[in-house]
Protein backbone atom coordinates (compact mmCIF):
# COMPACT_ATOMS: atom_id res chain seq x y z
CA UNK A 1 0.00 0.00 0.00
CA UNK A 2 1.65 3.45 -1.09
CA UNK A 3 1.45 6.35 1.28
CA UNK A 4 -0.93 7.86 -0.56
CA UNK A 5 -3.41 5.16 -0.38
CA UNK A 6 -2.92 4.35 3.42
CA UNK A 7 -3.46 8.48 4.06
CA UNK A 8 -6.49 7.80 2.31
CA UNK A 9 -7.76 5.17 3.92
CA UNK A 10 -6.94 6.51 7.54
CA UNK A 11 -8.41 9.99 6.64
CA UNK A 12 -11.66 8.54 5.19
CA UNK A 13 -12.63 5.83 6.86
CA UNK A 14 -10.81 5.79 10.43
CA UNK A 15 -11.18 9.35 11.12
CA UNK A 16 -14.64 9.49 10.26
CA UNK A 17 -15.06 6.67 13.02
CA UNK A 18 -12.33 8.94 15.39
CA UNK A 19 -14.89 12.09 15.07
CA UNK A 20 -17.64 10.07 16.08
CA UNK A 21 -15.85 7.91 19.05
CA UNK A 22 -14.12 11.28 20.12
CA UNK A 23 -17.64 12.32 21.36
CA UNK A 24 -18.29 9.74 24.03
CA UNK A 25 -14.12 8.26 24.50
CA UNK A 26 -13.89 10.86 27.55
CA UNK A 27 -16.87 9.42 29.58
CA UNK A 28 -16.53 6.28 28.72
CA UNK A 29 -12.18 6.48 29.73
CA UNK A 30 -13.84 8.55 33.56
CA UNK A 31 -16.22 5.55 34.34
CA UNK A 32 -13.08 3.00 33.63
CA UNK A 33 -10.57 5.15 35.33
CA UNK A 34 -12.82 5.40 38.14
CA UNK A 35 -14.20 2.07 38.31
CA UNK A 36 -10.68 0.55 37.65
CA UNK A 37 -9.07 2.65 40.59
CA UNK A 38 -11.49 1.85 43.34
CA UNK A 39 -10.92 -1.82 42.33
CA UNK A 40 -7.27 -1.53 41.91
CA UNK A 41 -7.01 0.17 45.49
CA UNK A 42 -9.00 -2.78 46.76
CA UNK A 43 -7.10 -5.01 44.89
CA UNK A 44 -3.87 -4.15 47.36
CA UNK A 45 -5.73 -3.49 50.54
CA UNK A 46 -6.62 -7.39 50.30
CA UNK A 47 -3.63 -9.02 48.78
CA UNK A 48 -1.19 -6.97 51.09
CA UNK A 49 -2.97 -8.48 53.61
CA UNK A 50 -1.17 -10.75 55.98
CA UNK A 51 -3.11 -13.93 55.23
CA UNK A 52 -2.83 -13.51 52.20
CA UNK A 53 1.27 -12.92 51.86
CA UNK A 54 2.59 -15.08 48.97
CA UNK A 55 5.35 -14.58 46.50
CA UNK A 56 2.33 -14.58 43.60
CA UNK A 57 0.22 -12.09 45.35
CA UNK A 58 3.36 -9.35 45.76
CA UNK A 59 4.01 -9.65 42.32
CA UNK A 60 0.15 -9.22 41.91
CA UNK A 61 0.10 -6.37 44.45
CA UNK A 62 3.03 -4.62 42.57
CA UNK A 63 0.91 -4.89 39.05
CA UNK A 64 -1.72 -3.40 40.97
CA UNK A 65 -0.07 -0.01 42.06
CA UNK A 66 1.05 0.61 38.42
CA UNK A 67 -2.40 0.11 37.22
CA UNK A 68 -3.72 2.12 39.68
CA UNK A 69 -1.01 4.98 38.51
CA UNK A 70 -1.72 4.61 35.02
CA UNK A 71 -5.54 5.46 35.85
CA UNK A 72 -5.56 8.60 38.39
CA UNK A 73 -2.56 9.82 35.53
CA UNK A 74 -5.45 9.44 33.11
CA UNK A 75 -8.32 10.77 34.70
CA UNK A 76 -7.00 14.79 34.73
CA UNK A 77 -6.20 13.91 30.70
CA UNK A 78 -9.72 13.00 29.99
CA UNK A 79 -11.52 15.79 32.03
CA UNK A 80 -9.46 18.38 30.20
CA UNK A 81 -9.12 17.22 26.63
CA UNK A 82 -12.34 15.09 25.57
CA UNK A 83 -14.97 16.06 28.05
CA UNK A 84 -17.16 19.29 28.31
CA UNK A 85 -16.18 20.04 32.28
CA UNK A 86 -12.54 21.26 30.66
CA UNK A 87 -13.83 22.20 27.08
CA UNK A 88 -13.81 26.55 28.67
CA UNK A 89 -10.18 25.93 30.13
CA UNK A 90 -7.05 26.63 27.94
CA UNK A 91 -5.79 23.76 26.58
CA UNK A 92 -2.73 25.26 25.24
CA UNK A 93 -1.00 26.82 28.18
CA UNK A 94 2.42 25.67 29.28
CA UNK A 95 1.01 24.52 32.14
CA UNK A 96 -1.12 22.02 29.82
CA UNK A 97 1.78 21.03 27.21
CA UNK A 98 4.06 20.31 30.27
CA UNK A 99 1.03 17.84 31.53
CA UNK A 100 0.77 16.65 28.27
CA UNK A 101 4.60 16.01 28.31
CA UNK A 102 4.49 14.25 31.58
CA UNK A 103 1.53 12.27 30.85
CA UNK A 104 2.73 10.84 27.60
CA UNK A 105 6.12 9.83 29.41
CA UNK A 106 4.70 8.68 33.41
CA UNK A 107 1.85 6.53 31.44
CA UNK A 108 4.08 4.33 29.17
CA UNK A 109 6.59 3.74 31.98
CA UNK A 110 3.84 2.36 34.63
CA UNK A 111 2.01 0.62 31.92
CA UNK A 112 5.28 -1.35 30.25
CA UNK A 113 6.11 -1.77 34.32
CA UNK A 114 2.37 -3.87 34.25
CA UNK A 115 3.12 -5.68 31.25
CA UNK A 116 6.87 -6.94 32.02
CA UNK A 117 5.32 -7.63 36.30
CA UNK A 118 2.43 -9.95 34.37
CA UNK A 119 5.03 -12.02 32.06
CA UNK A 120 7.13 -12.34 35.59
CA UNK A 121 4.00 -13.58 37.33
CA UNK A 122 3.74 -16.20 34.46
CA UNK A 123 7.18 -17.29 34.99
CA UNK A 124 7.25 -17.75 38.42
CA UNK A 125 3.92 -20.11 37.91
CA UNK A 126 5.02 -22.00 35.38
CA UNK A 127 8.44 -22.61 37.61
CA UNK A 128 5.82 -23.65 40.43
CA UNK A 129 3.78 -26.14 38.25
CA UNK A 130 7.04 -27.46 36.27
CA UNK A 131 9.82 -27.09 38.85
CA UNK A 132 8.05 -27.78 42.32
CA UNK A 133 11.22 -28.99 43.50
CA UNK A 134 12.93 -25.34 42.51
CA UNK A 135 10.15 -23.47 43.29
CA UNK A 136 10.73 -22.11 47.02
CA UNK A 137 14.70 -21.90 45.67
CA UNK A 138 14.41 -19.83 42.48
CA UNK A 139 10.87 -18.07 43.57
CA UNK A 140 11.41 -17.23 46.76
CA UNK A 141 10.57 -14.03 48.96
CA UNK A 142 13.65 -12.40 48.15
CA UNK A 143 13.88 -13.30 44.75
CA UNK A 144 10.37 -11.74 43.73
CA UNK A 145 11.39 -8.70 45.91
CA UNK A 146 14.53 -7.75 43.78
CA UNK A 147 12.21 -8.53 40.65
CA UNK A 148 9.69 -6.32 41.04
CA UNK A 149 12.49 -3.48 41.99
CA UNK A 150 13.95 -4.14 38.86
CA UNK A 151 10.86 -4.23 37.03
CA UNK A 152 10.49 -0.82 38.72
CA UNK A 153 13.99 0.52 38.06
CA UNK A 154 15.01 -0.37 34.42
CA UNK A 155 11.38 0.17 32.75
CA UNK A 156 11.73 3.86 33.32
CA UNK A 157 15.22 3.21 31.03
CA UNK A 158 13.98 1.08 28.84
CA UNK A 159 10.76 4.50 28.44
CA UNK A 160 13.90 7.22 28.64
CA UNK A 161 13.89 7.78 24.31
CA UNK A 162 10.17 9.07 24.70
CA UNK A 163 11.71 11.84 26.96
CA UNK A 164 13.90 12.90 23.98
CA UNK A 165 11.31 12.61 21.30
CA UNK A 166 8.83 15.39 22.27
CA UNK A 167 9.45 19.37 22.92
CA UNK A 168 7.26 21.91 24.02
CA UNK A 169 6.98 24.52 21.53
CA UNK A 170 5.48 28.14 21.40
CA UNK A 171 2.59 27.83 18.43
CA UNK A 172 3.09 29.69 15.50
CA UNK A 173 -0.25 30.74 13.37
CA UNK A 174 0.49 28.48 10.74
CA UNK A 175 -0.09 25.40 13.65
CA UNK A 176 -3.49 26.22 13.97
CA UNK A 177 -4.48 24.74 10.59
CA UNK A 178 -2.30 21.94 10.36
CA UNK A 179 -1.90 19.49 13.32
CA UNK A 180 0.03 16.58 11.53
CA UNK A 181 3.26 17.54 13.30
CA UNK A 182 2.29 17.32 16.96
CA UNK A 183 2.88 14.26 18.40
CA UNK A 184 -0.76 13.98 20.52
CA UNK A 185 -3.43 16.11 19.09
CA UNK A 186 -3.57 17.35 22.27
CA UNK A 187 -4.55 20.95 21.50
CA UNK A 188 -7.25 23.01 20.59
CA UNK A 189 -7.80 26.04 17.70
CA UNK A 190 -10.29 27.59 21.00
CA UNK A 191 -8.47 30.65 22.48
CA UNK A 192 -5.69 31.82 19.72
CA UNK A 193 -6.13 35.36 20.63
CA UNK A 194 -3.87 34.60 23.58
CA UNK A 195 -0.52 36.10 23.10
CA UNK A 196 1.30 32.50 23.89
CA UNK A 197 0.34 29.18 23.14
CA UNK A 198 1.94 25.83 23.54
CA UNK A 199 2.04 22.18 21.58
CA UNK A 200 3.90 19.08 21.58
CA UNK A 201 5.51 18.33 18.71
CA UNK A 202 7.80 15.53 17.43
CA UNK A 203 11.26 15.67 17.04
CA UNK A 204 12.77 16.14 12.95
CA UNK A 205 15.03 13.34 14.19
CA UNK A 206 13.84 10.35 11.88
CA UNK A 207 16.73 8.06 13.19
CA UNK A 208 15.23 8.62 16.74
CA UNK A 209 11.72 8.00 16.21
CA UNK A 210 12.33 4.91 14.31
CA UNK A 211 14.22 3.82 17.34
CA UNK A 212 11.33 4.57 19.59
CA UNK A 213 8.70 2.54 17.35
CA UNK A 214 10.88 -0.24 16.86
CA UNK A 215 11.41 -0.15 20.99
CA UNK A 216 7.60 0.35 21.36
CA UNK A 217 6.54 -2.37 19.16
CA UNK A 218 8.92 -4.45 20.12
CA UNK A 219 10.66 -4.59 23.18
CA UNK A 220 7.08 -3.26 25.09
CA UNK A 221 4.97 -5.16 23.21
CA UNK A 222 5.24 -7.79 20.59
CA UNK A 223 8.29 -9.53 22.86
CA UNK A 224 6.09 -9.67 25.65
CA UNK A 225 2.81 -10.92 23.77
CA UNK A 226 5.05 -14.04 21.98
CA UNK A 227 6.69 -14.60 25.72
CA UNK A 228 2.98 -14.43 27.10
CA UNK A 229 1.07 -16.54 24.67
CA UNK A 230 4.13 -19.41 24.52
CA UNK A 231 3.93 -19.31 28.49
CA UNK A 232 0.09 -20.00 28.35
CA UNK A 233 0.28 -22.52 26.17
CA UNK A 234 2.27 -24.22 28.38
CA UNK A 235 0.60 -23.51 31.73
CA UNK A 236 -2.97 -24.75 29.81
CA UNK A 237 -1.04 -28.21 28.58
CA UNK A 238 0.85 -28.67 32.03
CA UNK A 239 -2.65 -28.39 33.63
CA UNK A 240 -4.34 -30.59 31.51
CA UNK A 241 -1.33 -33.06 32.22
CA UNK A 242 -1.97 -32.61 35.91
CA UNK A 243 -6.11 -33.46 35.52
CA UNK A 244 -5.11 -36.76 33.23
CA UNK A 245 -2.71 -37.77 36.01
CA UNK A 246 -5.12 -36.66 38.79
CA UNK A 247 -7.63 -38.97 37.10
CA UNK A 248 -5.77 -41.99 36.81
CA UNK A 249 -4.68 -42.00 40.37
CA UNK A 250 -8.39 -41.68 41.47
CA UNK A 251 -8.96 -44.91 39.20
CA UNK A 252 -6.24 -46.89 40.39
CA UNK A 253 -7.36 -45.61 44.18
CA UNK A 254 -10.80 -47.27 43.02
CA UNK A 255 -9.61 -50.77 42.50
CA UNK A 256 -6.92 -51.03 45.46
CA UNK A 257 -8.70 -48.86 48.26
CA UNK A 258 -11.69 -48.91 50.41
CA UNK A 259 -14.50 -46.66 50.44
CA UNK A 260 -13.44 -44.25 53.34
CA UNK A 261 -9.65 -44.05 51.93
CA UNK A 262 -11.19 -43.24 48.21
CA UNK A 263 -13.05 -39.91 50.05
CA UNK A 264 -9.79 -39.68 51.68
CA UNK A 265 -7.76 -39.20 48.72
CA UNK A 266 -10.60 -37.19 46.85
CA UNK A 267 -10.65 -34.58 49.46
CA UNK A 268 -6.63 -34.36 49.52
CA UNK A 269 -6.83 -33.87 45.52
CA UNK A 270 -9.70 -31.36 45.90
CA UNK A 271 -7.62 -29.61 48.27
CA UNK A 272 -4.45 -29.45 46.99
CA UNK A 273 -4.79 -30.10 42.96
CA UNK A 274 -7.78 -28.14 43.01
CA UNK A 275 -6.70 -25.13 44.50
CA UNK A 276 -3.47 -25.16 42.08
CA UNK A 277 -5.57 -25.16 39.35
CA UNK A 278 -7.90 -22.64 40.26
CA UNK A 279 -4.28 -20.34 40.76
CA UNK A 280 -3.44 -21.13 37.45
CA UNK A 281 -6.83 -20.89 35.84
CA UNK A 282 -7.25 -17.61 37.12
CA UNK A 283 -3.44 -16.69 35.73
CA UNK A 284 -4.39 -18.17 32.00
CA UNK A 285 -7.52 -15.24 32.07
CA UNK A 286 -5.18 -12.67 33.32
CA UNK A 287 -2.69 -13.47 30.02
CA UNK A 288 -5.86 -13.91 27.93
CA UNK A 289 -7.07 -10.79 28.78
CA UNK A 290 -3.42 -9.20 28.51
CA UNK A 291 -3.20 -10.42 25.12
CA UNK A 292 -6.62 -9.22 23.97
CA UNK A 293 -5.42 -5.65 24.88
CA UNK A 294 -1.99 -5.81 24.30
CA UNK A 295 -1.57 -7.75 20.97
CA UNK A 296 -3.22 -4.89 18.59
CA UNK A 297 -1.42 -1.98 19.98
CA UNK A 298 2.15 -4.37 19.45
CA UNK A 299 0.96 -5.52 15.60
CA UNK A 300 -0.24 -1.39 15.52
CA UNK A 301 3.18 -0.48 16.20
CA UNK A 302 4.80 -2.86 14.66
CA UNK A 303 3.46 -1.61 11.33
CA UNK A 304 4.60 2.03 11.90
CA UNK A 305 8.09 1.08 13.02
CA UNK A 306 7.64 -0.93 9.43
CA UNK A 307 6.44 2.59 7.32
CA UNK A 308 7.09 4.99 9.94
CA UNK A 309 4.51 7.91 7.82
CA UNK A 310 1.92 5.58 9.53
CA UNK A 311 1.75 7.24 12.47
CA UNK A 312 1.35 10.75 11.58
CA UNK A 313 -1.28 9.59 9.27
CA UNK A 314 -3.30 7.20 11.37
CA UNK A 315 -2.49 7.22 14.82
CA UNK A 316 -4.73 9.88 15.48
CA UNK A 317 -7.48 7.59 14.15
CA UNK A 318 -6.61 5.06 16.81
CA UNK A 319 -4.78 6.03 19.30
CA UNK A 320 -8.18 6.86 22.06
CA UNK A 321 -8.92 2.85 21.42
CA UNK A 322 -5.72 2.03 21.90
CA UNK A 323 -6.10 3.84 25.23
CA UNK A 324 -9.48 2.80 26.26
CA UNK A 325 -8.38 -0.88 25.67
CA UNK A 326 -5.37 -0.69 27.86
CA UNK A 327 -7.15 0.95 30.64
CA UNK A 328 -9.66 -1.98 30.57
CA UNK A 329 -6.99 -4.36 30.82
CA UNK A 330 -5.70 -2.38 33.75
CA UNK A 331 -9.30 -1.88 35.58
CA UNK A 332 -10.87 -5.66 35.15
CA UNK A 333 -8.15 -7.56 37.88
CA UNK A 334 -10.65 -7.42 40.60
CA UNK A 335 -13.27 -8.86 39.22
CA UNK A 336 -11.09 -11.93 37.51
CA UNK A 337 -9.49 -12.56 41.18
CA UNK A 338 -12.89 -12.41 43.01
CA UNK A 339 -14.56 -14.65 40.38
CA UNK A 340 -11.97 -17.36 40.50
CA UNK A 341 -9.90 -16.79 44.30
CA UNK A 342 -11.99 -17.92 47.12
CA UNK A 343 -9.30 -16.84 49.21
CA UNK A 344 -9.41 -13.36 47.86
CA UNK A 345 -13.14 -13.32 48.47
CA UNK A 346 -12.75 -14.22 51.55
CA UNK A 347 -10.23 -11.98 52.76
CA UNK A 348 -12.50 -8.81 50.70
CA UNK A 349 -15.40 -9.81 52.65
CA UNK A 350 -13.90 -9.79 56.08
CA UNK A 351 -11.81 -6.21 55.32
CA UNK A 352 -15.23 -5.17 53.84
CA UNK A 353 -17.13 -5.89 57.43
CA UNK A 354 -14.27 -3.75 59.17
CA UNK A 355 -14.23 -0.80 56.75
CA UNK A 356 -18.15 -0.58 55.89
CA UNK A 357 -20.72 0.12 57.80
CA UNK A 358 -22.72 -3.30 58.62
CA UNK A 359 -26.96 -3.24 58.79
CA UNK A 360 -27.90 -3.63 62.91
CA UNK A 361 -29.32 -6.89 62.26
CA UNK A 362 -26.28 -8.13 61.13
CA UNK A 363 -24.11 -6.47 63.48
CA UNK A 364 -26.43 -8.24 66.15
CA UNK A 365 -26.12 -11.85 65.02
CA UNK A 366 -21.90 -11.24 63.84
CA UNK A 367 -20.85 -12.56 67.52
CA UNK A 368 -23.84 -15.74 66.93
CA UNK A 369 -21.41 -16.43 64.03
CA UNK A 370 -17.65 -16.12 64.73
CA UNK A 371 -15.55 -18.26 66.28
CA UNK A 372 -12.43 -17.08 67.90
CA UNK A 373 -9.39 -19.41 67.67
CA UNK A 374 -6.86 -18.43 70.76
């Protein structure tokens, strides 16, 4: 496809879906953000939780405080720039572009900090499920500590050639009727009688931003999809080789074994197997739902770093779905761990009676139904 047939395409048929999205993306990116940091902030009240302290749940914990910073980060940027509370504010002060500069830097680095914590949570189940042996060696407390640091330390690094591919710039007249060289279209044609306006704009260094795209698309994205879909493949074939083996044992128990050691054995493979694979099963729909977000923004960029004119022609078109889909990714944890951790409900429900206010009649029959253990 020749640039001039791709500009077509994105100016015809993706922007005309862009104008009409653009109208609702701000509400719709509030309710999420909102949503999505409530359950985030419940999400590490409970699983830093001393019953519930486990090597899987800091790295879980850890993916839940970048989340959480990816969403109140987001929540000023869609007030402002796509909803009508910020529409009668200047959107091209300093103040703004410097926002604008921060935000497009502090997202990335908290949201490639969630992506590269969820491929280390894979690898430190699939070492429990394949290496039980190695598993309280190589996945210990410490271990997961100094991984989560690093995961902390070198993604800002790894995000440092964004920092050097934007400058704030003092708009000119002519950038009021052409906005193809600002990196976010961030900024509005509303108030150009001020005597000073600001933008974003790209750096002229072509070297550079092919850099960043191929580092984008690569290295943040498309790496970590292939790592994360080869990993589930594996955790879904090592657990269906744990149910085959699970099931012959319980037919081989049913030949040599009487009835009360049969239950016996049931209840130890309920116990144990069972709440395994309910650990793993509930890791599988985190990656699912990782990939379903992550995989369209990595083949996205991908295909600029490929023709690099692809961006200033059509990521405008995409680039508030590309948002919207990794804040849903970020917001939907709590629900996945609720619907498939009984622990985690438990230990919600019993912070949830502290915190919240409880009805009198069941305030009146809570000491009827707890048992103290001294």
């Amino acid at each position: 496809m020749s640039e001039d047939e791709s500009y077509g395409f994105c100016s015809e048929s993706a922007t005309a879906f862009q104008r009409v999205y653009i109208q609702a993306h701000g509400y719709i990116a509030l309710i999420i953000c909102l949503l999505g940091s409530a359950a985030n902030s419940v999400n590490i009240a409970v699983l830093s939780r001393k019953e519930m302290t486990s090597c899987t749940n800091s790295i879980l914990t850890g993916l839940a405080v970048a989340d959480l910073l990816v969403m109140i980060d987001y929540i000023p940027l869609a007030l402002h720039l796509y909803t009508k509370i910020g529409s009668e504010l200047n959107q091209n002060s300093y103040g703004w572009a410097v926002f604008i500069y921060f935000h497009s830097i502090f997202s990335q680095t908290f949201h490639t900090i969630s992506i590269w914590l969820t491929i280390m949570l894979a690898v430190w189940r699939y070492i429990a499920i394949k290496f039980p042996q190695k598993n309280q060696t190589l996945c210990n407390k410490r271990n997961t500590t100094l991984a989560i640091i690093l995961a902390y330390a070198v993604c800002p690094v790894l995000c440092l050639p964004i920092y050097f591919a934007m400058n704030i710039k003092e708009r000119l007249p002519s950038d009021t009727s052409n906005g193809t060289n600002v990196t976010l279209n961030y900024t509005s044609a509303a108030n150009v009688s001020d005597p000073k306006q600001f933008i974003i704009e790209m750096t002229n260094n072509n070297d550079l931003l092919t850099a960043i795209f191929w580092i984008y698309s690569v290295f943040i994205k498309l790496i970590p999809c292939v790592v994360l879909s080869i990993l589930s493949v594996l955790l879904i074939m090592k657990m269906k080789s744990s149910d085959r083996r699970r099931q012959k044992l319980l037919k081989k128990s049913a030949i040599t074994t009487t009835e009360g050691e049969k239950a016996r054995l049931n209840d130890d493979g309920k116990k144990g197997g069972g709440r395994t694979d309910r650990t793993t099963r509930m890791l599988v729909a985190l990656l699912g739902l990782f990939l379903a977000t992550e995989l369209p923004q990595a083949l996205f960029g991908l295909l600029t770093a490929i023709a690099p004119h692809l961006f200033l022609i059509c990521y405008y078109a995409f680039g508030e779905v590309m948002d919207l889909m990794a804040l849903v990714g970020s917001a939907v944890n709590f629900v996945l761990y609720c619907s498939m951790s009984r622990q985690f409900r438990t230990t919600f429900t019993r912070l949830a009676r502290k915190v919240l206010p409880l009805p009198q009649r069941q305030r009146e029959r809570e000491p009827l139904t707890t048992v103290t253990v001294s």
